[in-house]
C-alpha atoms as a PDB file:
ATOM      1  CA  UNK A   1      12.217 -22.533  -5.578  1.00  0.00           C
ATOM      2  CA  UNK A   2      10.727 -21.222  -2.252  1.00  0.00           C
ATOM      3  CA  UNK A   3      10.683 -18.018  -1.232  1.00  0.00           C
ATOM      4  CA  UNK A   4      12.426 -17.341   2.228  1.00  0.00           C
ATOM      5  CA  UNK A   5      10.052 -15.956   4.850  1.00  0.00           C
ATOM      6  CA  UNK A   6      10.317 -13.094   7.152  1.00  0.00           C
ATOM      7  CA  UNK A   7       9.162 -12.689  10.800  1.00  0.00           C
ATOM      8  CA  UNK A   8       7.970  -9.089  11.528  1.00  0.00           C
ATOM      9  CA  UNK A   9       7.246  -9.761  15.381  1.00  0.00           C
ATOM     10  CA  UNK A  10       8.140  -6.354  16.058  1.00  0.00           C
ATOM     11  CA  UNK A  11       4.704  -4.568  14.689  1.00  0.00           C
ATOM     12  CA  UNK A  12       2.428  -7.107  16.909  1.00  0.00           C
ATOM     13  CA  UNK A  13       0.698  -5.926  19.368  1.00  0.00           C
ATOM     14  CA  UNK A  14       0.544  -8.577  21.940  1.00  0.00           C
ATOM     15  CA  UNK A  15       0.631  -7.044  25.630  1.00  0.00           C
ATOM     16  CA  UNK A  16       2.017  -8.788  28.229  1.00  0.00           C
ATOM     17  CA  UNK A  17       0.389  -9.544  31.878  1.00  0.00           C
ATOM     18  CA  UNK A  18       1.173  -5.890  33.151  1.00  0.00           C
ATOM     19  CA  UNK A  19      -0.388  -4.112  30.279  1.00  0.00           C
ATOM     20  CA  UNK A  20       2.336  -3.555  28.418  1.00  0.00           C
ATOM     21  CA  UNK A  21       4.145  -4.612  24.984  1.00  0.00           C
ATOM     22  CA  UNK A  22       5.549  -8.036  25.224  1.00  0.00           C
ATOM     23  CA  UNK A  23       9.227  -8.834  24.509  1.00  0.00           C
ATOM     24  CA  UNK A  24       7.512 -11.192  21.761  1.00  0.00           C
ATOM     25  CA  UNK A  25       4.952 -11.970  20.038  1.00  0.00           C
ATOM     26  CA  UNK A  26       2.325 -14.735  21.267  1.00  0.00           C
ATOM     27  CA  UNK A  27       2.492 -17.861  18.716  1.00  0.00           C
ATOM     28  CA  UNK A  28      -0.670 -16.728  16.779  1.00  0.00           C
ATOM     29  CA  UNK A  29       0.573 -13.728  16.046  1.00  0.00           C
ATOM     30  CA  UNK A  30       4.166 -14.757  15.004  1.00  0.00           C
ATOM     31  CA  UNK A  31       2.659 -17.555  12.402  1.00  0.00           C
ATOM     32  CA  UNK A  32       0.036 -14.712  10.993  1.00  0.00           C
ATOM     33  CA  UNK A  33       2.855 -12.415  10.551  1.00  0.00           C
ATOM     34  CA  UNK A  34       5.240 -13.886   8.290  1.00  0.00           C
ATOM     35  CA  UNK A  35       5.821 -12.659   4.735  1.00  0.00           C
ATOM     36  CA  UNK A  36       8.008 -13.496   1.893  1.00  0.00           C
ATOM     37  CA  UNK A  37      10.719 -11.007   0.598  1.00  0.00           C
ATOM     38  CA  UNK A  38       8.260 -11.207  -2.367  1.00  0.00           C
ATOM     39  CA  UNK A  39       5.216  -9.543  -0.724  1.00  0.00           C
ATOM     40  CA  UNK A  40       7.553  -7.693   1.407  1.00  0.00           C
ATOM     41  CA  UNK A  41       9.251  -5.429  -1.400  1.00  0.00           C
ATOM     42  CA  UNK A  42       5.003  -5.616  -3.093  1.00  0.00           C
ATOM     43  CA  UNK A  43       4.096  -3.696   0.073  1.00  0.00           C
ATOM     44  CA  UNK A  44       7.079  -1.574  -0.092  1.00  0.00           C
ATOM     45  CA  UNK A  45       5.764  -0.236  -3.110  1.00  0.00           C
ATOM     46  CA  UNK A  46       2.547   0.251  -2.595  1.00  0.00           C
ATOM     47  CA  UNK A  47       3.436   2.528   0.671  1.00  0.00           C
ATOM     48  CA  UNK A  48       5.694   4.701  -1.674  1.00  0.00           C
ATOM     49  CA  UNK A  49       2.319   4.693  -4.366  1.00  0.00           C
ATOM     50  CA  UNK A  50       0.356   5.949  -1.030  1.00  0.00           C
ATOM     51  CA  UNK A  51       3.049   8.398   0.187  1.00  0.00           C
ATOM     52  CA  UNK A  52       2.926   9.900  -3.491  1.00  0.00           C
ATOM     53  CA  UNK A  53      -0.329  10.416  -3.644  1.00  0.00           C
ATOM     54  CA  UNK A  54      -1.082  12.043  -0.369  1.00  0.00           C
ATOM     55  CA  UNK A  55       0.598  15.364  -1.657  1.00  0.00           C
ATOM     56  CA  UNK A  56      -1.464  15.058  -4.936  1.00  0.00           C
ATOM     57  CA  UNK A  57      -4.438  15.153  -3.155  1.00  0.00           C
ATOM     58  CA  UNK A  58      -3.706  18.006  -1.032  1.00  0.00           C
ATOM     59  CA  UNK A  59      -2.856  20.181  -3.922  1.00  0.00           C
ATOM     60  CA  UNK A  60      -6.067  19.076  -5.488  1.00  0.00           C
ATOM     61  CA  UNK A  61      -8.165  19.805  -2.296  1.00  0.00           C
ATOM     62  CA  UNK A  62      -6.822  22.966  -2.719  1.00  0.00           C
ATOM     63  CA  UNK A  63      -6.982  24.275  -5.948  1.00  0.00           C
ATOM     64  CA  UNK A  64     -10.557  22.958  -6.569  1.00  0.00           C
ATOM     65  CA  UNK A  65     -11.936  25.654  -5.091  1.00  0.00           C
ATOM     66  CA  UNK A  66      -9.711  28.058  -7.902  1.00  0.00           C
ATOM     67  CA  UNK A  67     -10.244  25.887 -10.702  1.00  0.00           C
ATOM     68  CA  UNK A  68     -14.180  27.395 -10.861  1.00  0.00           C
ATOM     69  CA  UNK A  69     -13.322  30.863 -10.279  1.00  0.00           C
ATOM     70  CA  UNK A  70     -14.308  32.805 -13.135  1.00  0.00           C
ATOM     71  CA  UNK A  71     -12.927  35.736 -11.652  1.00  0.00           C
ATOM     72  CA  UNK A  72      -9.543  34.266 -11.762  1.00  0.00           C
ATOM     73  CA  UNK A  73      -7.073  35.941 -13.796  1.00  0.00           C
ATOM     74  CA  UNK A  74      -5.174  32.227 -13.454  1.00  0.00           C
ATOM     75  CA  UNK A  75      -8.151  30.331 -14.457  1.00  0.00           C
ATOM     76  CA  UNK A  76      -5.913  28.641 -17.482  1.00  0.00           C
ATOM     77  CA  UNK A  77      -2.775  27.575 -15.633  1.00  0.00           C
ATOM     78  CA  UNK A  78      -5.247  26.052 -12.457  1.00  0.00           C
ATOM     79  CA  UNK A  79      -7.314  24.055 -14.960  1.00  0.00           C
ATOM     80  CA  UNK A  80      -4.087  22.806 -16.476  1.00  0.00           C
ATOM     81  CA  UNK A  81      -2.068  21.646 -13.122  1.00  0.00           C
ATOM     82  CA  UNK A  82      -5.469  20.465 -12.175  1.00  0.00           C
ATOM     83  CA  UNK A  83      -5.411  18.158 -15.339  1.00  0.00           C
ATOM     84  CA  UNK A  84      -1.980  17.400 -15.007  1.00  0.00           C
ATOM     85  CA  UNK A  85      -2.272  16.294 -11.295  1.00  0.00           C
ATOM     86  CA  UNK A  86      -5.660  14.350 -12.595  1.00  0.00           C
ATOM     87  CA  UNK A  87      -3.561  12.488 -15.102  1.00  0.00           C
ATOM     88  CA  UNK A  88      -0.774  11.541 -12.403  1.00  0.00           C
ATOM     89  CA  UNK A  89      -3.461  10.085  -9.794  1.00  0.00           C
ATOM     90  CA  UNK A  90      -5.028   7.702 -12.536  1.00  0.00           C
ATOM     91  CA  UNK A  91      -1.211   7.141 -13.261  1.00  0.00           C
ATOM     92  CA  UNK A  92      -0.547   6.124  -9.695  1.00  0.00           C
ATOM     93  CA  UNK A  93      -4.513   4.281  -9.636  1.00  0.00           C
ATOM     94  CA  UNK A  94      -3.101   2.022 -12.349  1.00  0.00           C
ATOM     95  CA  UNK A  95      -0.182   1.052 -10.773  1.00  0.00           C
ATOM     96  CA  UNK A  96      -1.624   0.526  -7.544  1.00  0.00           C
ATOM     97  CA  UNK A  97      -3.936  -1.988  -9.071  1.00  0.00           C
ATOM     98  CA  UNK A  98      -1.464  -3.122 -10.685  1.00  0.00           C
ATOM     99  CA  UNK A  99       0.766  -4.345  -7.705  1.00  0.00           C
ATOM    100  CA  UNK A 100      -2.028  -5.059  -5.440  1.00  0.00           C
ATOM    101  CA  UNK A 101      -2.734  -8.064  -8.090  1.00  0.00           C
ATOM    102  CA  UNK A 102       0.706  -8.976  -7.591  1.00  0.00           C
ATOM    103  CA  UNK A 103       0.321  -9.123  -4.064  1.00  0.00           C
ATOM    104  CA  UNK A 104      -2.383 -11.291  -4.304  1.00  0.00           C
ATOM    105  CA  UNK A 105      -0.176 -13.652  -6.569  1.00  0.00           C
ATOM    106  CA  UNK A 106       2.527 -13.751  -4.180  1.00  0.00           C
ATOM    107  CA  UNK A 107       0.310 -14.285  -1.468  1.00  0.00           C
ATOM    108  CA  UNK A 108      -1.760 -17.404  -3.325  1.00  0.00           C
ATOM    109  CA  UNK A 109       1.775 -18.745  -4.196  1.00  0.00           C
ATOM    110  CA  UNK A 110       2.957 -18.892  -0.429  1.00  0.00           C
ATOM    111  CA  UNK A 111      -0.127 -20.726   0.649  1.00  0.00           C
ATOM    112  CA  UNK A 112       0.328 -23.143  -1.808  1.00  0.00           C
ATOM    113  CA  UNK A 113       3.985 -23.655  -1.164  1.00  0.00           C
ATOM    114  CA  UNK A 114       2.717 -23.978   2.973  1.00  0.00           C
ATOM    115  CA  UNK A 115      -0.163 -26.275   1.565  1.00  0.00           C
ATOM    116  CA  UNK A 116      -2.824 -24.431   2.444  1.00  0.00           C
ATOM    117  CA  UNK A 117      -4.209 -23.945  -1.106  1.00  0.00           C
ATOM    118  CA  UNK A 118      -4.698 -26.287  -3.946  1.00  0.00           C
ATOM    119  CA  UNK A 119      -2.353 -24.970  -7.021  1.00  0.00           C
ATOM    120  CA  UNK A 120      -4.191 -24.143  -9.657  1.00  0.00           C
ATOM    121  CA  UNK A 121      -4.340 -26.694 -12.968  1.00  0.00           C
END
């Protein structure tokens, strides 16, 4: 079964002769730009992974400089969000990994259905 394939003209950047955005894209752009509802919803996910982790990092950017304080009378509960926030990044490492292999699954599989690849024996 073949995966349909969609056209996502509308993030090229093509200009047109007076500098600005054209109505469409040129025809190298529109043939580099077309991905399955596969490696559309893959890429969906991995922008939610990345949105999640931006607000991890910024609490750990900012309780890293606490989390060495001796002085601290919250010494304890910083070492233990910074653990827990730790353990959620390697979480959200994993998964990443994990669907940027599927990405590159769905992605082999669509060349091979255009026959641009070889399948694999």
């Amino acid at each position: 079964m073949t995966s349909p394939v969609i056209d996502t003209n509308s993030a090229c950047g093509c200009t047109s002769e007076n500098g600005g955005f054209a109505s469409s894209p040129c025809c190298d752009c529109k043939t580099k730009m077309a991905l399955t509802y596969e490696e559309e919803a893959i890429l969906a996910k991995l922008r939610g992974i990345k949105t999640a982790v931006r607000p991890l990092m910024e609490t750990l950017r900012s309780i890293e400089p606490r989390r060495f304080d001796r002085d601290g009378s919250d010494a304890a509960s910083v070492e233990g969000e910074w653990i827990r926030l730790s353990k959620e990044l390697d979480e959200l490492r994993t998964a990443w990994n994990e669907w940027e292999k599927r990405l590159e699954a769905a992605i082999e599989q669509k060349l091979i259905l255009l026959g641009h690849r070889e399948p694999r024996v």
